[in-house]
C-alpha atoms as a PDB file:
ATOM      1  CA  UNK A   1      40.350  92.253  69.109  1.00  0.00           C
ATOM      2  CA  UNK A   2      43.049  94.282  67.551  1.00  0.00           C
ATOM      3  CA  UNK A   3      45.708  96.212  70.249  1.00  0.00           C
ATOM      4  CA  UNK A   4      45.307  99.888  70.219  1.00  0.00           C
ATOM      5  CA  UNK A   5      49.157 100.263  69.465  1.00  0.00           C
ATOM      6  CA  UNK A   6      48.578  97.892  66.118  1.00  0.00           C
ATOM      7  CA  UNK A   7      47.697 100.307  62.934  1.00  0.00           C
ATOM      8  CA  UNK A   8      45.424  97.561  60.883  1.00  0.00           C
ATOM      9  CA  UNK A   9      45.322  97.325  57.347  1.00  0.00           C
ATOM     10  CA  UNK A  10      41.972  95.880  57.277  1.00  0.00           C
ATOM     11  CA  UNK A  11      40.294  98.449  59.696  1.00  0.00           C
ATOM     12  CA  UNK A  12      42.357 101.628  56.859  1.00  0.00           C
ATOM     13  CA  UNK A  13      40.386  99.640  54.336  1.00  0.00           C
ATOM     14  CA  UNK A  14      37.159  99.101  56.128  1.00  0.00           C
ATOM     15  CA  UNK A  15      36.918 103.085  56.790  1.00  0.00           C
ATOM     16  CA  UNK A  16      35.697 103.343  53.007  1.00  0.00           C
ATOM     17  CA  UNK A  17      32.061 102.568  54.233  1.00  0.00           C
ATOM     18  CA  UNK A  18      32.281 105.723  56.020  1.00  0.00           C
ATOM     19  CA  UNK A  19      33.463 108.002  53.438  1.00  0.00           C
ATOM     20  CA  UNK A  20      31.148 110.367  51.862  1.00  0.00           C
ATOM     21  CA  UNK A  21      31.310 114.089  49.616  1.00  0.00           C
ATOM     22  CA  UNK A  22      30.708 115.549  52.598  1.00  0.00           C
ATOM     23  CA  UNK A  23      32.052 114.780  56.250  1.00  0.00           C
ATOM     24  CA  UNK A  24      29.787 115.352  59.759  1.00  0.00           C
ATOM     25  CA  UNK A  25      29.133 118.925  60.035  1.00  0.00           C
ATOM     26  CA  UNK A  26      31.333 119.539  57.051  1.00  0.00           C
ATOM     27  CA  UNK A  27      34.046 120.837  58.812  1.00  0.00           C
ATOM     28  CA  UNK A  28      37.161 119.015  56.659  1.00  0.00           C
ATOM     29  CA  UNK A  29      36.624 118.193  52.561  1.00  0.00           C
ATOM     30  CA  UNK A  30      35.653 121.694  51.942  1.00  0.00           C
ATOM     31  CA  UNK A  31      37.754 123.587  49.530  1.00  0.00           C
ATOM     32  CA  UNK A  32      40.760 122.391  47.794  1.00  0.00           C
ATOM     33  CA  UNK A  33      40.309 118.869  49.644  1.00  0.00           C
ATOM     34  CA  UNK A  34      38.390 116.815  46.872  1.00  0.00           C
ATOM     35  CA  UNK A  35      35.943 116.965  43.932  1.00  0.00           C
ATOM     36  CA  UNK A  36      36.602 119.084  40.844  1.00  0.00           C
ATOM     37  CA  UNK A  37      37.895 122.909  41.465  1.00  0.00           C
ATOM     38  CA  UNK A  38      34.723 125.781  41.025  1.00  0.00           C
ATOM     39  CA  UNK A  39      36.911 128.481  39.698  1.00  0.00           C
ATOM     40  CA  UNK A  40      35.177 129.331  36.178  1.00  0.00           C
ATOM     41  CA  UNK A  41      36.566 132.062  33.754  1.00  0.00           C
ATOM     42  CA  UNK A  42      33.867 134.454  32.185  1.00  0.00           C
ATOM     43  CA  UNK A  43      34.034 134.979  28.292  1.00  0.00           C
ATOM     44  CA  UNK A  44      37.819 136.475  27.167  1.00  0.00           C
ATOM     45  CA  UNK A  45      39.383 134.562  29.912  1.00  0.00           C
ATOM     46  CA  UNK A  46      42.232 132.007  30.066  1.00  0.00           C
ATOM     47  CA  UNK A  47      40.130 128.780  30.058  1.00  0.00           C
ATOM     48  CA  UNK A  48      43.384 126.956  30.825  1.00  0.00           C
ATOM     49  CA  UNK A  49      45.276 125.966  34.046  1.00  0.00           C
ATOM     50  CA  UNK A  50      48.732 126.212  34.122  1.00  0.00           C
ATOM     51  CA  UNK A  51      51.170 124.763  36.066  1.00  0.00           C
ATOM     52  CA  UNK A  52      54.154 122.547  37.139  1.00  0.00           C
ATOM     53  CA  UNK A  53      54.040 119.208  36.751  1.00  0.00           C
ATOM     54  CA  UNK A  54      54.508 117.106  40.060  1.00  0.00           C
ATOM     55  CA  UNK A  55      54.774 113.117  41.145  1.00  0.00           C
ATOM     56  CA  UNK A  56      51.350 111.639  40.391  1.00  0.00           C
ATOM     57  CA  UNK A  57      50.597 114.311  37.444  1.00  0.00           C
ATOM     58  CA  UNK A  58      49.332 112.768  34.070  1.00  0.00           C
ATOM     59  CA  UNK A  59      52.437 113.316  31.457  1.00  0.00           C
ATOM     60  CA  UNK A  60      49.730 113.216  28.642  1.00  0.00           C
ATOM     61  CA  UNK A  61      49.075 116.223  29.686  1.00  0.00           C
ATOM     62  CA  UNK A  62      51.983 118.499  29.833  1.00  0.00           C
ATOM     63  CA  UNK A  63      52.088 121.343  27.506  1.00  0.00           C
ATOM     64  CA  UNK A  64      55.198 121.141  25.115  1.00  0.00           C
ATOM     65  CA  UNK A  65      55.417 124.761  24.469  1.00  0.00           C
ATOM     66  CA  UNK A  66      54.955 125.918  28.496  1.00  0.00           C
ATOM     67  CA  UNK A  67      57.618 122.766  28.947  1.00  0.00           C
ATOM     68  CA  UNK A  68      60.231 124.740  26.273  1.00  0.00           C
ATOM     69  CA  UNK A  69      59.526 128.472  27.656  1.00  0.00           C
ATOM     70  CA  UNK A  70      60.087 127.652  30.870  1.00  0.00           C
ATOM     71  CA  UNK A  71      62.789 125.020  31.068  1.00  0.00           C
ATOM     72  CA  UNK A  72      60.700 122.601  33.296  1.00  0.00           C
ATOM     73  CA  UNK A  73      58.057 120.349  32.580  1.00  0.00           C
ATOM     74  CA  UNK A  74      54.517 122.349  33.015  1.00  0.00           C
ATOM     75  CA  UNK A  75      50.742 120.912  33.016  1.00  0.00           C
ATOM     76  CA  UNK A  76      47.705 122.964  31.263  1.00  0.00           C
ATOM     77  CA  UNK A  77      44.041 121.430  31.783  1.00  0.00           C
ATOM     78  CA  UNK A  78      40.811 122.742  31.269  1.00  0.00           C
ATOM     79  CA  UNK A  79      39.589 124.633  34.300  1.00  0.00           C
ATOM     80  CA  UNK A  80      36.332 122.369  34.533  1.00  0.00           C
ATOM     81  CA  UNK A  81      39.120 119.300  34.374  1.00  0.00           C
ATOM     82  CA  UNK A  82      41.501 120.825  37.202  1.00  0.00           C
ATOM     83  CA  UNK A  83      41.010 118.074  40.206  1.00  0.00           C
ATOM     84  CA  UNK A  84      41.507 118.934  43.623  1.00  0.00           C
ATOM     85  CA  UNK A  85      44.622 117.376  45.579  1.00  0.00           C
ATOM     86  CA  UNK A  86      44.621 116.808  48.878  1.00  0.00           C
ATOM     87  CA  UNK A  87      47.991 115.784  50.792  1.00  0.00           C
ATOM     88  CA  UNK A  88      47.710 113.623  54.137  1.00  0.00           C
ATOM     89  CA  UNK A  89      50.453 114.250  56.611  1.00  0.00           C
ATOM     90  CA  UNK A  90      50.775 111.716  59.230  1.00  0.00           C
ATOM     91  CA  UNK A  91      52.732 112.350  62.042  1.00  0.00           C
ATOM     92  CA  UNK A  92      54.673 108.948  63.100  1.00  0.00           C
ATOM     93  CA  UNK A  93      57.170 110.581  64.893  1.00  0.00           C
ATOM     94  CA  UNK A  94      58.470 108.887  68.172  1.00  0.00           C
ATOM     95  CA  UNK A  95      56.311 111.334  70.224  1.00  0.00           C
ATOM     96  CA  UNK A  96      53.173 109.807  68.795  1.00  0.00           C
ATOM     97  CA  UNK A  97      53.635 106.124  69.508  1.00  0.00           C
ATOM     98  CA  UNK A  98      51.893 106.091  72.914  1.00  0.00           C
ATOM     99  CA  UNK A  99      48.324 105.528  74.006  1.00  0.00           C
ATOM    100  CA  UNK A 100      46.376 105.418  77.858  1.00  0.00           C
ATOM    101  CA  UNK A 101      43.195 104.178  76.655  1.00  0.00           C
ATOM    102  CA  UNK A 102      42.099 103.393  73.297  1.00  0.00           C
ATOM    103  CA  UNK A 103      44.399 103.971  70.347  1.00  0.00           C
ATOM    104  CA  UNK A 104      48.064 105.139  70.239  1.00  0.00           C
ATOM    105  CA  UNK A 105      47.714 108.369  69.123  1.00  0.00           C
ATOM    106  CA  UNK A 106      49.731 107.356  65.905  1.00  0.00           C
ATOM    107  CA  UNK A 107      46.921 104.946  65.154  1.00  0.00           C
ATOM    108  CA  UNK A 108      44.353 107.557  65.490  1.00  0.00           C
ATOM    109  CA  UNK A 109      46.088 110.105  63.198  1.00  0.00           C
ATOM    110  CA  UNK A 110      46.349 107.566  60.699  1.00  0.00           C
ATOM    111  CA  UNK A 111      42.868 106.426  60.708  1.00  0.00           C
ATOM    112  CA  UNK A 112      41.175 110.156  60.630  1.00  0.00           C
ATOM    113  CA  UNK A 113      43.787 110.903  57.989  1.00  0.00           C
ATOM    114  CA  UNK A 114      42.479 107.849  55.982  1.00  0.00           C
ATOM    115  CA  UNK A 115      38.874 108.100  56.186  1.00  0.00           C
ATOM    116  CA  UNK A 116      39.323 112.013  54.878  1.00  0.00           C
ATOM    117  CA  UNK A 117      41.558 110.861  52.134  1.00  0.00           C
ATOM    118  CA  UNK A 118      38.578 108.082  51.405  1.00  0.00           C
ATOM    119  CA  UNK A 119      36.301 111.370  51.282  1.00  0.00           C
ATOM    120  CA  UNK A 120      38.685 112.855  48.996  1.00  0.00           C
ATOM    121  CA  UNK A 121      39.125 110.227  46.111  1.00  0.00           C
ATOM    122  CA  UNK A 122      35.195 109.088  46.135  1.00  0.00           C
ATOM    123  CA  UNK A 123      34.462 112.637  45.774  1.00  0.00           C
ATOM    124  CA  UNK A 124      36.572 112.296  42.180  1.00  0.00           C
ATOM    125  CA  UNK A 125      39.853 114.343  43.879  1.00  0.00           C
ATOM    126  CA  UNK A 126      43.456 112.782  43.814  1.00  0.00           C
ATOM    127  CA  UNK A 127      45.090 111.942  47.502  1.00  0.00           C
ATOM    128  CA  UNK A 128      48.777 111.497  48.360  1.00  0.00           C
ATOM    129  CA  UNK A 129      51.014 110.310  51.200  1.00  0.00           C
ATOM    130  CA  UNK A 130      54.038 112.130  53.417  1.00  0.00           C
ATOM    131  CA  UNK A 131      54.628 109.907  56.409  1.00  0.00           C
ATOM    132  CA  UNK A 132      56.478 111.733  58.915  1.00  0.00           C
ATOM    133  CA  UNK A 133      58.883 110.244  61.282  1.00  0.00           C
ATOM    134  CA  UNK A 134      62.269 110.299  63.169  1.00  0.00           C
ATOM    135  CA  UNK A 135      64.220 109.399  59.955  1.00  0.00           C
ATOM    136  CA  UNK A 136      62.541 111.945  57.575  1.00  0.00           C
ATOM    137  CA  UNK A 137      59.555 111.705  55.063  1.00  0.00           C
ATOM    138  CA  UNK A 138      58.286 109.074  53.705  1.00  0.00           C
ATOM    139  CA  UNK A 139      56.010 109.756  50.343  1.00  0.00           C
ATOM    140  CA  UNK A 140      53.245 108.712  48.134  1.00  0.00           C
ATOM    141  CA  UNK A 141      52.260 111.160  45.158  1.00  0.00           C
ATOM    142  CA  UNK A 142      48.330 112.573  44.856  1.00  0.00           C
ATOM    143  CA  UNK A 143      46.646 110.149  42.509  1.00  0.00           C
ATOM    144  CA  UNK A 144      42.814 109.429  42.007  1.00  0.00           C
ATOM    145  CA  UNK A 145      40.522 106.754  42.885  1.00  0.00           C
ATOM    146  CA  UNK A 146      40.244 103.853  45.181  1.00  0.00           C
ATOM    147  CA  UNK A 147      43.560 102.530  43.950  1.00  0.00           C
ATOM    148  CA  UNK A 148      45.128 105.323  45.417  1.00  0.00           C
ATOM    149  CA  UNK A 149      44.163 105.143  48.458  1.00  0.00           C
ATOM    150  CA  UNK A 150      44.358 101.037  48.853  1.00  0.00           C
ATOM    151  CA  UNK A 151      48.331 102.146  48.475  1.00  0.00           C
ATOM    152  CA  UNK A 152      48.225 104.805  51.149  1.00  0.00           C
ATOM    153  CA  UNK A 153      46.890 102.221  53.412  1.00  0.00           C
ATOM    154  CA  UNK A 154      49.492  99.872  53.006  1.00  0.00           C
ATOM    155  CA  UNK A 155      52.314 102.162  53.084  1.00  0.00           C
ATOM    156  CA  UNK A 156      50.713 103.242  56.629  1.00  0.00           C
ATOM    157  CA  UNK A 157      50.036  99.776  58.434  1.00  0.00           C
ATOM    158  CA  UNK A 158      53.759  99.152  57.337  1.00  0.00           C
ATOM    159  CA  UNK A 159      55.507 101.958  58.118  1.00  0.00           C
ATOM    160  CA  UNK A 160      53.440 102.088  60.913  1.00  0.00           C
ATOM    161  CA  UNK A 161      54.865  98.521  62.035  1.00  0.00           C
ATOM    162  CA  UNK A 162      58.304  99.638  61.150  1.00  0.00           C
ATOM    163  CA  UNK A 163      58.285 102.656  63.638  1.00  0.00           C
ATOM    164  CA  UNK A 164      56.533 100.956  66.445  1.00  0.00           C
ATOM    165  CA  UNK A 165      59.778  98.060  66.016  1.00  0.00           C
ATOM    166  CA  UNK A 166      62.862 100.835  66.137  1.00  0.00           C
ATOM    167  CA  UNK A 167      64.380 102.333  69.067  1.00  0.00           C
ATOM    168  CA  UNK A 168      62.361 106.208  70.025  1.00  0.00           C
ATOM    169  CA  UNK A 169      65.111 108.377  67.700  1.00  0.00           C
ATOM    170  CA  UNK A 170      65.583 112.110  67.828  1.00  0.00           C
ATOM    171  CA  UNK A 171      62.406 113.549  66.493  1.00  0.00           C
ATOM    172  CA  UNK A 172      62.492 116.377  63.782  1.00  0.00           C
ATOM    173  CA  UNK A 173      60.390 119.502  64.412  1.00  0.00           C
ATOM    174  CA  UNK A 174      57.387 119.104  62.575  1.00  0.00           C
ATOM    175  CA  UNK A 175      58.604 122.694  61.053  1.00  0.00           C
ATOM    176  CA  UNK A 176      61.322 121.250  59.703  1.00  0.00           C
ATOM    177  CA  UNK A 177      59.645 118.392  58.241  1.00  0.00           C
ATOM    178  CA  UNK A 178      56.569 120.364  56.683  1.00  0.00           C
ATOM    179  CA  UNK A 179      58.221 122.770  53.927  1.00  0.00           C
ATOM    180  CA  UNK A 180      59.417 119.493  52.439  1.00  0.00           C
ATOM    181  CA  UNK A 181      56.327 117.690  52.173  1.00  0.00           C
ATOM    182  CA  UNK A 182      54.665 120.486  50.515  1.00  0.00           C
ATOM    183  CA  UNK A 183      57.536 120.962  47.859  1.00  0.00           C
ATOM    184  CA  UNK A 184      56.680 118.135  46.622  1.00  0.00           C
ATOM    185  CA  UNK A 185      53.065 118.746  45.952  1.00  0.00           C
ATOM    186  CA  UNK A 186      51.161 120.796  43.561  1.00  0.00           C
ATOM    187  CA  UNK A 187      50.427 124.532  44.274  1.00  0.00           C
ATOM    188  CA  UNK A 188      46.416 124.552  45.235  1.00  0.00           C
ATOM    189  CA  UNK A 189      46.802 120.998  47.460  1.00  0.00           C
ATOM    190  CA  UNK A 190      44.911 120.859  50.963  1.00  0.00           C
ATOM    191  CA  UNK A 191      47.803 119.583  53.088  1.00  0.00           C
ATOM    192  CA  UNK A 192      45.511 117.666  56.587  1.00  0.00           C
ATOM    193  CA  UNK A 193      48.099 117.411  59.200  1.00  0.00           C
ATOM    194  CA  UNK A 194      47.643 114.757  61.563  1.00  0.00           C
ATOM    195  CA  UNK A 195      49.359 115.089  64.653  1.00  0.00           C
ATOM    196  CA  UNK A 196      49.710 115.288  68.278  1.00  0.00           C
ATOM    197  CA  UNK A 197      51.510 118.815  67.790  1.00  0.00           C
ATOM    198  CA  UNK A 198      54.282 117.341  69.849  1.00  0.00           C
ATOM    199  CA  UNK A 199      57.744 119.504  68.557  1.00  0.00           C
ATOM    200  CA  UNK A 200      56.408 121.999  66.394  1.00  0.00           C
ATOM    201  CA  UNK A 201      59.355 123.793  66.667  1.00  0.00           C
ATOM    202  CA  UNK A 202      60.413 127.365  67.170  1.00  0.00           C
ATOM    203  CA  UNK A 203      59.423 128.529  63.680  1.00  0.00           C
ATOM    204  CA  UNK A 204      56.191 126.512  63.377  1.00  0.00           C
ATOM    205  CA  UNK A 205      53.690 129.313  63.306  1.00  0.00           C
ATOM    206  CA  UNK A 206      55.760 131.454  60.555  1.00  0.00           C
ATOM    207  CA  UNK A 207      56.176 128.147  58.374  1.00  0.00           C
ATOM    208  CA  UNK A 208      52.344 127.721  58.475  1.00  0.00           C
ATOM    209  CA  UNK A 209      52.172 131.172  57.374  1.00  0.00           C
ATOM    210  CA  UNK A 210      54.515 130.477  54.642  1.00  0.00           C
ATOM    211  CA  UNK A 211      52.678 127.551  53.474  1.00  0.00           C
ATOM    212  CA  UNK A 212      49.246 128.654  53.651  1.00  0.00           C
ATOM    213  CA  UNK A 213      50.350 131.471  51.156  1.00  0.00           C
ATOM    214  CA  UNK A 214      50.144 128.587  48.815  1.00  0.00           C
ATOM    215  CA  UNK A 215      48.176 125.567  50.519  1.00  0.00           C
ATOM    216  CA  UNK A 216      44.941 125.210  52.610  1.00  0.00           C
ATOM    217  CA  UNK A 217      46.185 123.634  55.594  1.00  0.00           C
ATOM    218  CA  UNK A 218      43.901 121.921  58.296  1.00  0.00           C
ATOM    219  CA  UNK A 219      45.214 120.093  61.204  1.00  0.00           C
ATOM    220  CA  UNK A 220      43.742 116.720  63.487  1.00  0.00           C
ATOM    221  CA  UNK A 221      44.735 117.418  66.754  1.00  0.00           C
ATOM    222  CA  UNK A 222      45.046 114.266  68.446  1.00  0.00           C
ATOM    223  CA  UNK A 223      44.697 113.763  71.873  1.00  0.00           C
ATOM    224  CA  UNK A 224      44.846 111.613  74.053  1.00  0.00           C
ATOM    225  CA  UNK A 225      42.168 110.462  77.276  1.00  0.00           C
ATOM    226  CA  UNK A 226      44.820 112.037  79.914  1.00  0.00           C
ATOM    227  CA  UNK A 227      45.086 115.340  77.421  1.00  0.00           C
ATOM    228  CA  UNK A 228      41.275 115.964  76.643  1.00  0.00           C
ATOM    229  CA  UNK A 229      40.093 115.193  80.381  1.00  0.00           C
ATOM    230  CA  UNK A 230      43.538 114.935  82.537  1.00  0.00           C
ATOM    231  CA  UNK A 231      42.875 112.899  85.471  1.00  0.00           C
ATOM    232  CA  UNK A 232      42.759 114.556  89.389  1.00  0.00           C
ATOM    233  CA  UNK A 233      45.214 114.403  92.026  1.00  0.00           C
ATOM    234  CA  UNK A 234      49.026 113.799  92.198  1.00  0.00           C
ATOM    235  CA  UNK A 235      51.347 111.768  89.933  1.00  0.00           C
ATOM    236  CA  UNK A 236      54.855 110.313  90.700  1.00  0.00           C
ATOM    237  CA  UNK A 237      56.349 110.689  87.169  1.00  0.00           C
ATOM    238  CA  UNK A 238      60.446 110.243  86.236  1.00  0.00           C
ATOM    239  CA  UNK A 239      61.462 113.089  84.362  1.00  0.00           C
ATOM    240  CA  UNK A 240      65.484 111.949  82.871  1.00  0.00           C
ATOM    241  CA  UNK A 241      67.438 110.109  86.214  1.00  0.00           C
ATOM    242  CA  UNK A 242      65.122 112.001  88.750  1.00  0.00           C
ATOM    243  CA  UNK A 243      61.440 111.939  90.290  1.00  0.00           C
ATOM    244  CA  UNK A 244      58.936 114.263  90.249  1.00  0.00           C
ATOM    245  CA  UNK A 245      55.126 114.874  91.277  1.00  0.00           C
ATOM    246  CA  UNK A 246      52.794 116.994  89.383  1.00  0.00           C
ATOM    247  CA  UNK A 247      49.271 116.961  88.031  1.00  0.00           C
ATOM    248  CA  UNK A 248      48.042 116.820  84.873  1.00  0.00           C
ATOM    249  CA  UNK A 249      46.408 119.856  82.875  1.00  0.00           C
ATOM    250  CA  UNK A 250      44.331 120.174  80.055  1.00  0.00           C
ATOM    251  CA  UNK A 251      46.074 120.889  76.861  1.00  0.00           C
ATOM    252  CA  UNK A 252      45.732 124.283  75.252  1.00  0.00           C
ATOM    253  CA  UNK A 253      47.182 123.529  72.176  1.00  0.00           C
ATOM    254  CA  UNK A 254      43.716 123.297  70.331  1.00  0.00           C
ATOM    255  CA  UNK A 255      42.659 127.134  71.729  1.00  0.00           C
ATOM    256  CA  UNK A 256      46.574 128.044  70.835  1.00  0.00           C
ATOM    257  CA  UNK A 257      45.881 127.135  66.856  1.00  0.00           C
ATOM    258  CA  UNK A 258      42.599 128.645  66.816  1.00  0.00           C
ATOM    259  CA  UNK A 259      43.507 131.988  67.948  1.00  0.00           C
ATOM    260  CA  UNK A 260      46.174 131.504  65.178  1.00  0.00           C
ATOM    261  CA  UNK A 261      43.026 131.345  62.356  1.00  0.00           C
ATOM    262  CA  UNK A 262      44.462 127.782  61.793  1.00  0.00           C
ATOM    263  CA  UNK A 263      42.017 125.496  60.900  1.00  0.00           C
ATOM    264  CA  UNK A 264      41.846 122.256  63.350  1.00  0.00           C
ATOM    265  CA  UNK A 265      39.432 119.685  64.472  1.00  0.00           C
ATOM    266  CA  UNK A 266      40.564 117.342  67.125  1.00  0.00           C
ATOM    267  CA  UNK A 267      40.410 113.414  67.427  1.00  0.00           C
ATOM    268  CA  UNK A 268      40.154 111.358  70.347  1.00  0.00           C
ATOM    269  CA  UNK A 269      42.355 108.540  70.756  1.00  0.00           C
ATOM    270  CA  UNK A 270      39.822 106.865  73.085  1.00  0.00           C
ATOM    271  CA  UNK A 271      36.706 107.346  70.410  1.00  0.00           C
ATOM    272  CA  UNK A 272      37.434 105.629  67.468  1.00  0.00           C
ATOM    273  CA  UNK A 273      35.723 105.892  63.902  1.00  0.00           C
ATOM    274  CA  UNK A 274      32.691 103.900  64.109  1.00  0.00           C
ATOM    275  CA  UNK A 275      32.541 101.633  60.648  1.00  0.00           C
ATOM    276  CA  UNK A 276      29.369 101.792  59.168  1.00  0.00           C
ATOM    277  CA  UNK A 277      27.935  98.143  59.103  1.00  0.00           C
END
């Protein structure tokens, strides 16, 4: 049996038999997250969309005279061809790489990040990578089909194993970390945010504000056993060189997003993805 603190490659892989067009209650893969964009232009309308080219983007498709007026290169598709992008953000930070029961809570982000990105590219939409840890980002671009995601697997069970190996660093907020990861995607991409929404730093709510002006964002909450059902009583913890008892408390971060509008579904470290057999 594979350690909850181990990310596996195989089980990443193996979360394909659950991916379908539409997820339980069809609460994530809505949107801008996968298939082909609905937008349609009546008669007289531009039947074109235009816009920069990004990592991942087909250069047989970039549109020489857009390229020239504008000085960068610049992408023009068919409406009816425009794919939807969808971005996974997995938080690897040092904050994540603990677990009571179950999973580390790193493991489960990855995993409910992978099976949506499965959803994604099986539902004919391109998927890409930003890893997000003490060091900075690490990044695959948006690309389509199976391929695609066989990539973002690997680049998870290894970063993953890179992480859990290095000294706990100092841990960028994940509001500095975010505006960086969606530079570096196309205008229109669903970014899914998988994290514990440990450090979100002071300016966390405005940057999601900022973002969402040109992203759908969604967030996994992950939490842990002792988070989602704390247990009762007393606990000796050390807090720096000195002891303290307290007791646990629910978290509120989940009721703190919503009353934001921002979109979130949370994921149990403790319940894993069933595989289908």
């Amino acid at each position: 049996m594979t350690s909850g603190a181990v990310l596996s490659l195989e089980r990443l892989v193996a979360l394909a038999a659950l991916a379908g067009a539409e997820p339980p209650g069809g609460a994530l893969s809505r949107g801008a997250g996968a298939g082909i964009d609905g937008r349609r232009r009546g008669d007289g309308g531009d039947p074109y969309d235009l816009r920069p080219f990004v990592d991942g983007d087909d250069p047989r498709l970039m549109d020489p005279a857009a390229t020239a007026r504008s000085g960068r290169p610049q992408l023009r598709r068919r409406h009816e061809q425009v794919e939807r992008c969808t971005l996974l953000a997995v938080d690897f930070r040092s904050p994540m790489l603990w677990g009571t029961r179950g999973r580390f809570r790193s493991v489960a982000a990855a995993e409910a990040a992978v099976l949506e990105g499965w959803r994604a590219v099986l539902a004919g939409g391109r998927t890409g990578l930003a890893v997000l840890r003490d060091g900075g980002i690490d990044w695959l671009p948006a690309r389509p089909r199976e391929a695609a995601m066989l990539e973002i697997a690997a680049m998870l069970a290894r970063t993953h194993a890179e992480v859990m190996a290095q000294p706990a660093g100092t841990s960028p907020t994940l509001a500095g970390l975010l505006p960086e990861a969606a530079a570096r995607s196309a205008s229109g991409t669903e970014i899914l945010l998988a994290t514990g929404m440990d450090l979100p730093g002071d300016a966390f709510a405005a940057t999601l504000a900022a973002l969402a002006r040109r992203n759908r964002i969604q967030i996994l909450l992950v939490q842990d056993a002792v988070e989602a059902e704390p247990p009762a009583g007393w606990f000796t913890v050390r807090l720096g060189g000195r002891m303290a008892r307290g007791r646990f408390g629910a978290s509120q971060t989940a009721a703190d997003l919503e009353a934001e509008a921002v979109p979130v579904r949370i994921v149990r470290a403790d319940r894993p993805e069933t595989v289908a057999p």
